[in-house]
Protein backbone atom coordinates (compact mmCIF):
# COMPACT_ATOMS: atom_id res chain seq x y z
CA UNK A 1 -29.24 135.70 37.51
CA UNK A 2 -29.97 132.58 35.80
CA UNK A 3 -29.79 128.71 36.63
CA UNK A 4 -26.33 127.45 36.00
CA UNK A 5 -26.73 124.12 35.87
CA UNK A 6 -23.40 123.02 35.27
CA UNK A 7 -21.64 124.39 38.14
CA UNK A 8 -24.72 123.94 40.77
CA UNK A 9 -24.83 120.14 40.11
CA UNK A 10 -21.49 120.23 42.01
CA UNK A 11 -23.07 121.41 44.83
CA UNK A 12 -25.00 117.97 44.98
CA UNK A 13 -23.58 115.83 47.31
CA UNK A 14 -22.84 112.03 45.65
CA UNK A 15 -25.00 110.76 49.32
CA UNK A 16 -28.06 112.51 47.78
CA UNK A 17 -28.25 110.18 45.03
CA UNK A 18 -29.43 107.78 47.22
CA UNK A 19 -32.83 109.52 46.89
CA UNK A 20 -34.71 107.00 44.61
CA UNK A 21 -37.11 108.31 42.14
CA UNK A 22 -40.48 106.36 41.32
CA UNK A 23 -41.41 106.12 37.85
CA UNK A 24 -45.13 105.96 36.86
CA UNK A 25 -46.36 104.71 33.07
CA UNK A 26 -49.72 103.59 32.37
CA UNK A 27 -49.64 101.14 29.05
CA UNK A 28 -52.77 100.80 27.18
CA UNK A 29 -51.80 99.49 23.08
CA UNK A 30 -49.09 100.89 22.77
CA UNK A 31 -47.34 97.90 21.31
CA UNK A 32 -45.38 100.14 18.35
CA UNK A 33 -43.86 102.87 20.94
CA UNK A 34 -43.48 100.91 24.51
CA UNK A 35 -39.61 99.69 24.04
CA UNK A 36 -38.66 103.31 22.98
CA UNK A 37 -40.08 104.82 25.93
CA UNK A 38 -38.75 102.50 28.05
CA UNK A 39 -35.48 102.26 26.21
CA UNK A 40 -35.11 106.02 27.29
CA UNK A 41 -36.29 105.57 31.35
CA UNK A 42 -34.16 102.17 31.65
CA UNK A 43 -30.78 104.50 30.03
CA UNK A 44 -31.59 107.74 32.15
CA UNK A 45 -28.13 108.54 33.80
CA UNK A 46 -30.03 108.95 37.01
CA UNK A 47 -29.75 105.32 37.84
CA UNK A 48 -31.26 104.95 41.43
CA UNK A 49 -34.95 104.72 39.49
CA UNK A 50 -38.07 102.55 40.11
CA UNK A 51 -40.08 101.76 37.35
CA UNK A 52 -43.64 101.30 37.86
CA UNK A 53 -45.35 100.22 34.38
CA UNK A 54 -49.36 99.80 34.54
CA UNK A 55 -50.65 97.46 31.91
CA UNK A 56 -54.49 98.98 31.93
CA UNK A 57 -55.99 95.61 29.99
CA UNK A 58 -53.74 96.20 26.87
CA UNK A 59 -55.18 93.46 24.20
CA UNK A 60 -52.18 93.81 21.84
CA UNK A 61 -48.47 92.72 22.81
CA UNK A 62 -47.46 95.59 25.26
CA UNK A 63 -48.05 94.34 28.68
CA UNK A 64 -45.86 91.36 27.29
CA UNK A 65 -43.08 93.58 26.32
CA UNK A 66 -43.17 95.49 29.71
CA UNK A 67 -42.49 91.96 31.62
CA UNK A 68 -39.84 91.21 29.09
CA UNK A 69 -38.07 94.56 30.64
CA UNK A 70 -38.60 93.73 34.23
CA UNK A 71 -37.14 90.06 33.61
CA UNK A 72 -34.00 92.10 32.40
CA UNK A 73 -34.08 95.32 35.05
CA UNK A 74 -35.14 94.79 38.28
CA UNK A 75 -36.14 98.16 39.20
CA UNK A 76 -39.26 97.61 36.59
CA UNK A 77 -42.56 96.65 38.52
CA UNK A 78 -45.38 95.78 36.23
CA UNK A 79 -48.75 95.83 37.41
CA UNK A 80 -51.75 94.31 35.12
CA UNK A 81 -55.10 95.14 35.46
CA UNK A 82 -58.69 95.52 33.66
CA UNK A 83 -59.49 98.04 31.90
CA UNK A 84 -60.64 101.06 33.37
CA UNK A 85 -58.52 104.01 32.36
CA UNK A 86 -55.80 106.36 32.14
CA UNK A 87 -56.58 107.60 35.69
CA UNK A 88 -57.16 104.44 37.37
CA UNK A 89 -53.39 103.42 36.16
CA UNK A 90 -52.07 106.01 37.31
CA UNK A 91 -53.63 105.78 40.98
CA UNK A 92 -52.09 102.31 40.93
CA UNK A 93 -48.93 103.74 40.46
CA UNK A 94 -49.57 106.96 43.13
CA UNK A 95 -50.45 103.68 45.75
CA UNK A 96 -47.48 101.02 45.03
CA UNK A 97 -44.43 103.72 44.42
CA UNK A 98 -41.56 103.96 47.32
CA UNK A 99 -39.37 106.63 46.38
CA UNK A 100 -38.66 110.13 47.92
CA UNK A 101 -39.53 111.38 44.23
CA UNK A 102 -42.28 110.61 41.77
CA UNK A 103 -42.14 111.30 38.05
CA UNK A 104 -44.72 109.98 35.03
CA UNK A 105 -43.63 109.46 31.83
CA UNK A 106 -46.92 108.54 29.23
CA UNK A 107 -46.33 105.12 27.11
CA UNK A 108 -46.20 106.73 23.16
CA UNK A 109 -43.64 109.80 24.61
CA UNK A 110 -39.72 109.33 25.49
CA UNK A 111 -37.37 111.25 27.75
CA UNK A 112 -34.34 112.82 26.96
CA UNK A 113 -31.72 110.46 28.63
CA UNK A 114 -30.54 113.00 31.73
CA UNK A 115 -33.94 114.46 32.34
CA UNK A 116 -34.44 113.04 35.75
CA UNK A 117 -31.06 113.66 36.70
CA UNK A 118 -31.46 117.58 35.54
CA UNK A 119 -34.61 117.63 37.51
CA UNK A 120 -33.57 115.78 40.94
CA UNK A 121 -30.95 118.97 40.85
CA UNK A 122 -32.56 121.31 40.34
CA UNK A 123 -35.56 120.01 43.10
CA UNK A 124 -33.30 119.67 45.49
CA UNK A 125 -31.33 122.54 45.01
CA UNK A 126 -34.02 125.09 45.41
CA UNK A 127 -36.07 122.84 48.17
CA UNK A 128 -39.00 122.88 46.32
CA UNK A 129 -42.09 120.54 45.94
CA UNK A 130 -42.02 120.25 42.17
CA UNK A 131 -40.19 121.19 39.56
CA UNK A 132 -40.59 121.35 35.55
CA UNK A 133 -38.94 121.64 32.35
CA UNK A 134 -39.94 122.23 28.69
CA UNK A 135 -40.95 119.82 26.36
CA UNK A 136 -40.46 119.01 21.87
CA UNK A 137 -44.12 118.20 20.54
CA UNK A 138 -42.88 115.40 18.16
CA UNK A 139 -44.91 113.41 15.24
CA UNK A 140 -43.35 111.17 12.83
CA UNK A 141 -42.17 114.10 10.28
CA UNK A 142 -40.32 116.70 12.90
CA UNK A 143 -39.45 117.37 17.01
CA UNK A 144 -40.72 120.51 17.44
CA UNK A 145 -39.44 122.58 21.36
CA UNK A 146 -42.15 124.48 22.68
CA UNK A 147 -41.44 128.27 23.56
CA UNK A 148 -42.56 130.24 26.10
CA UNK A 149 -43.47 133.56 25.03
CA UNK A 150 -43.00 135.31 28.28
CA UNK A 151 -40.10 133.76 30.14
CA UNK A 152 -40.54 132.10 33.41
CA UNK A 153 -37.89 133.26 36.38
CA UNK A 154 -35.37 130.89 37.70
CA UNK A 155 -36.22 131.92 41.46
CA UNK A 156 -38.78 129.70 43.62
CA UNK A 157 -42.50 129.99 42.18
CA UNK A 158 -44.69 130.39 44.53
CA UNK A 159 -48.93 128.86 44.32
CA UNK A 160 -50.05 131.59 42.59
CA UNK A 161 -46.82 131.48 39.91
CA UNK A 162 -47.48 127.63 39.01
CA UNK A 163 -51.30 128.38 38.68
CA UNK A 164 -50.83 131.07 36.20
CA UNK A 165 -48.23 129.69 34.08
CA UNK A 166 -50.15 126.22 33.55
CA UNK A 167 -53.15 127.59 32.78
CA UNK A 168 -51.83 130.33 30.47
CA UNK A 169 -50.73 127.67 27.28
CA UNK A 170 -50.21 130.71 24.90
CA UNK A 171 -47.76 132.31 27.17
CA UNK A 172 -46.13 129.43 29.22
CA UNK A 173 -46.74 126.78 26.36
CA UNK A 174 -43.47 124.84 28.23
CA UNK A 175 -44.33 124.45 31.56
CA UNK A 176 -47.91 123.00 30.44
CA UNK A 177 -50.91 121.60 32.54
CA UNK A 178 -49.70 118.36 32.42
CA UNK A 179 -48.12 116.14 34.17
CA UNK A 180 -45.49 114.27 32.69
CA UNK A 181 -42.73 117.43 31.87
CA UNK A 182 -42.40 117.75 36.14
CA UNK A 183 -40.83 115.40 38.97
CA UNK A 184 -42.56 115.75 42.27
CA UNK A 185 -41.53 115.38 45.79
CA UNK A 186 -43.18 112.11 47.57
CA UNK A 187 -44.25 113.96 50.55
CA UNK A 188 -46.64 115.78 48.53
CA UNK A 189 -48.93 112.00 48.01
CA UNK A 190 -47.59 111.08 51.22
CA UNK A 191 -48.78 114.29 53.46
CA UNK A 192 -52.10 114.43 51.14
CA UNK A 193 -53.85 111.20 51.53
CA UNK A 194 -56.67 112.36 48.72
CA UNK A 195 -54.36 113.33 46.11
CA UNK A 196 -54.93 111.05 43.61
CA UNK A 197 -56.51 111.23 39.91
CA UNK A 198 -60.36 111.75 39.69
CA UNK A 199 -61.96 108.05 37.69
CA UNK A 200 -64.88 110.05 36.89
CA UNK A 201 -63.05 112.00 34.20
CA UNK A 202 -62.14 109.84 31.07
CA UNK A 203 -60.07 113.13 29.55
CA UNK A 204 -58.59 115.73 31.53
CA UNK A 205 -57.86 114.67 34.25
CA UNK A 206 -54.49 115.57 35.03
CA UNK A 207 -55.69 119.49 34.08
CA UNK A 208 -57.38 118.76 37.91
CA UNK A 209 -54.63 117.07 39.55
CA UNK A 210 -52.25 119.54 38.64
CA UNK A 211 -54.28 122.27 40.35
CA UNK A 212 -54.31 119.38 42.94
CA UNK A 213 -51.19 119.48 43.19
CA UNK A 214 -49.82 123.22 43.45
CA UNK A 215 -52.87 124.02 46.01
CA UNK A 216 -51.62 121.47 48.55
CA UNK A 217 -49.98 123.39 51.81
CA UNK A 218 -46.86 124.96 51.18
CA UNK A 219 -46.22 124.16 47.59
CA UNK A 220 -43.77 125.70 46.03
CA UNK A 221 -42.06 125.15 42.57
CA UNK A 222 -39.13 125.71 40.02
CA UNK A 223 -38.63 125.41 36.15
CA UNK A 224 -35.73 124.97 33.92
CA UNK A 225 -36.55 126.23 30.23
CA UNK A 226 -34.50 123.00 28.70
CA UNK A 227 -36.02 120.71 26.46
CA UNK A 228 -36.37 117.58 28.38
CA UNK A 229 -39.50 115.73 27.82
CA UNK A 230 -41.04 113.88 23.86
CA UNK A 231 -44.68 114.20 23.77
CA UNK A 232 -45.39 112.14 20.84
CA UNK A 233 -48.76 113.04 18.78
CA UNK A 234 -49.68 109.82 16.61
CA UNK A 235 -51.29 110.44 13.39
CA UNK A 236 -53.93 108.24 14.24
CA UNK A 237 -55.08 110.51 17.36
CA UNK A 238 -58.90 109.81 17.76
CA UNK A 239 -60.87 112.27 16.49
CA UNK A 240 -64.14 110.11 16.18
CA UNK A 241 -68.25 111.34 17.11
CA UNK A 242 -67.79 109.71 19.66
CA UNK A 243 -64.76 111.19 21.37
CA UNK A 244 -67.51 113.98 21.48
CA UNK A 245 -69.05 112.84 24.59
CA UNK A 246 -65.76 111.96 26.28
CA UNK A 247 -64.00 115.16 25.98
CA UNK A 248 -67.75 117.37 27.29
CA UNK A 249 -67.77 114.98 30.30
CA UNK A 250 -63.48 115.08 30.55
CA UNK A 251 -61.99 118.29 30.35
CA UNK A 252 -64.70 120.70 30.39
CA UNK A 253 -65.99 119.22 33.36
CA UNK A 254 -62.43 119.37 34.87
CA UNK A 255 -61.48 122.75 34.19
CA UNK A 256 -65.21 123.32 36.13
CA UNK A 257 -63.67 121.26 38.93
CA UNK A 258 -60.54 123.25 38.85
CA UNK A 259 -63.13 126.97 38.95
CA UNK A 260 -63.82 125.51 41.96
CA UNK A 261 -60.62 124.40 43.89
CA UNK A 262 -59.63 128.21 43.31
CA UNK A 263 -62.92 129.51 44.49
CA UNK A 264 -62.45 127.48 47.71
CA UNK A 265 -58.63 128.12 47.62
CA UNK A 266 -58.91 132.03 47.56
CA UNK A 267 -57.88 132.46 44.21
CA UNK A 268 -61.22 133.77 42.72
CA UNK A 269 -58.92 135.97 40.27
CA UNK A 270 -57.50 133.60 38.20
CA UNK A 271 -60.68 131.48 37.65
CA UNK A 272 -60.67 133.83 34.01
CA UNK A 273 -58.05 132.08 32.97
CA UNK A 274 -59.73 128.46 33.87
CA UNK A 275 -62.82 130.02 32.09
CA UNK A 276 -60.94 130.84 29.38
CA UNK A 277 -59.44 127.50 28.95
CA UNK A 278 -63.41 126.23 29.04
CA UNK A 279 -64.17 128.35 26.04
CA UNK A 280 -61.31 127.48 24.04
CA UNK A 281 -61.84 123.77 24.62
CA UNK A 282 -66.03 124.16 23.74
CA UNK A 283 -64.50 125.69 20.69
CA UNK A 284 -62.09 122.70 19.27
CA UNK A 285 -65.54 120.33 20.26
CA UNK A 286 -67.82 122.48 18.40
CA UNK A 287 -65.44 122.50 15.71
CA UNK A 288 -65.67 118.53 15.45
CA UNK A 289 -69.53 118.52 16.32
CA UNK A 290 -69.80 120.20 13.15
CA UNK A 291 -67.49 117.67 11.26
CA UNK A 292 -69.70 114.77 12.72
CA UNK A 293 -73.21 116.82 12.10
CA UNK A 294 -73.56 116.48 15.63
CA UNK A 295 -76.23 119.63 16.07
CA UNK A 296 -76.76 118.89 19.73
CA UNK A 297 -73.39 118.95 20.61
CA UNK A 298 -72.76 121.93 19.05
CA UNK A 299 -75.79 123.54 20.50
CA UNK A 300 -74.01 122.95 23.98
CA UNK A 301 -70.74 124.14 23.20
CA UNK A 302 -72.16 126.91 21.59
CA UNK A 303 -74.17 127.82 25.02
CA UNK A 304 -70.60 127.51 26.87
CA UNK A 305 -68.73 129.58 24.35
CA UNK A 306 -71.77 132.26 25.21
CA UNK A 307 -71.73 131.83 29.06
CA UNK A 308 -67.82 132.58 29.08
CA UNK A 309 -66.99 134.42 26.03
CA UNK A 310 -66.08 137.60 28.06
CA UNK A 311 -63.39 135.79 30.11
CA UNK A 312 -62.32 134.74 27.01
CA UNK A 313 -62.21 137.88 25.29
CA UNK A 314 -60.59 139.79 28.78
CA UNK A 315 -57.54 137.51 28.26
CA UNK A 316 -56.90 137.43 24.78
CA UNK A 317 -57.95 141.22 23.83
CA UNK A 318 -54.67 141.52 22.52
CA UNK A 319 -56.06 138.69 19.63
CA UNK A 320 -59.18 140.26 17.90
CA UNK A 321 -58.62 137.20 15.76
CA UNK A 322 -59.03 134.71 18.16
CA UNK A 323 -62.24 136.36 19.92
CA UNK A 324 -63.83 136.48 16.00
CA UNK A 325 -63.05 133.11 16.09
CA UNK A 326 -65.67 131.97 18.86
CA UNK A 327 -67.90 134.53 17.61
CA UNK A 328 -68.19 132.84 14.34
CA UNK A 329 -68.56 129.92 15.79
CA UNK A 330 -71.50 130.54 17.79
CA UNK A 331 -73.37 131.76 14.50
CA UNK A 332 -72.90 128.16 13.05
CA UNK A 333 -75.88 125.70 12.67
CA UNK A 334 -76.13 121.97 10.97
């Protein structure tokens, strides 16, 4: 039987809305997007909120902006700092929040404008630790909703559930390994003193946390397949030479990291579809090493396509097409 929504939200007792729910959004230039994202956090209909906006060094106008919000709605915190990136803001956050939930919300995206009611609901009405919903990839042309291919049951998901739908993209493409489509209970950062987001990774690291995350003790989880969350792809996304180096020492490295939380976790059987994931992701930067004639870059993706091509192959055997993909790839020189 499904999730009614509708007629479970009843069961919610008006008391519960007490709960307050913590906010986090790093802001780094983001000048052109900020007052729409907060627009749709300051309007959600869940009201008992806490806003906790990190202005990582922004040079252009948006840490302005954010203080012009909190001078309006006190429930916005604003927190300025240097420069040091997307995972240092949102450790700040993870260390200044007070709510029994936690939610993040990236600075270019927006919300629909009940998502965090929808998800309070549904966390506390199957007592989980996290729950999820599915998301619109939007640009400046179209919204497009995500689909899940397989669906995803409406029971409680256990560890091994949440680890195989987030790092399956081309089945679960809604729940996601990210980090903003989810709202979290506190007691997860408050029982696990070290989970916070790794510095050393300038990319990917939220593909780590989230693994973080679900292998805590006793995690369990729920999702709701209803479009919730904006993730907002700017046609300006960097795609420079030198993103090259960033995304070899960000997300490769982290899905390495994550090989080895499962390892030490006892979930040695679903490290082919992390490897996977590591082969598909040498793939898109060999595909811009050769763009930027970068030949030693290429040379090292190439030698990770080779070292986990068979994972990659096991998992998508039902996509000759894909596997002949990599293939040619590894055949290309500059």
């Amino acid at each position: 039987m499904g999730f009614r929504l509708n007629s479970l939200c009843d069961l919610i007792q008006t008391s519960n809305k007490m709960d307050k729910i913590s906010i986090i959004i790093p802001v780094y230039n983001v000048e052109p997007y900020i007052r729409r994202c907060l627009d749709s956090v300051v309007n959600q209909t869940y009201t008992n909120l806490e806003i906790l906006c990190v202005d990582d060094g922004s040079v252009d106008n948006s840490g302005n902006i954010c203080d012009e919000y909190a001078a309006k709605d006190n429930r916005i915190k604003v927190f300025h700092k240097e420069n040091e990136g997307l995972p240092s803001a949102w450790n700040i956050g993870l260390t200044n929040f007070t709510g029994q939930y936690v939610g993040f919300v990236d600075s270019d995206d927006w919300i629909e404008h009940n998502m965090f009611e929808i998800l309070y609901d549904l966390i506390k009405i199957k007592d989980v630790s996290v729950v999820g919903a599915n998301i619109f990839t939007d640009s400046d042309i179209e919204s497009i909703p995500r689909k899940n291919i397989k669906p995803i049951p409406s029971e409680k998901l256990t560890q091994r559930d949440m680890l195989q739908y987030v790092y399956r993209l081309d089945l679960y493409n809604g729940f996601h390994v990210v980090i903003w489509n989810k709202l979290y209970s506190a007691k997860l950062f408050t029982d696990n003193k070290n989970l916070f987001f790794n510095t050393d990774l300038k990319s990917g690291s939220d593909v780590l946390f989230m693994a973080m995350v679900f292998l805590t003790d006793n995690c369990t989880g729920a999702y709701i397949d209803k479009h919730l969350y904006h993730y907002y792809q700017r046609s300006t996304s960097l795609v420079s030479s030198a993103s090259i180096d960033t995304k070899i020492n960000g997300s490769l490295t982290a899905h390495k990291l994550v090989i080895d939380l499962f390892n030490k976790n006892g979930y040695e059987d679903l490290t082919v579809l992390v490897k996977k994931e590591i082969c598909y992701y040498a793939s898109l930067i060999a595909e811009l090493a050769l763009k930027h004639k970068n030949s030693n870059a290429l040379i090292r993706m190439q030698d990770e396509m080779n070292v986990y091509l068979n994972e990659y192959a096991e998992v998508y055997a039902e996509y000759p097409d894909r596997v002949e993909r990599i293939k040619k790839l590894l055949k290309e020189n500059i």
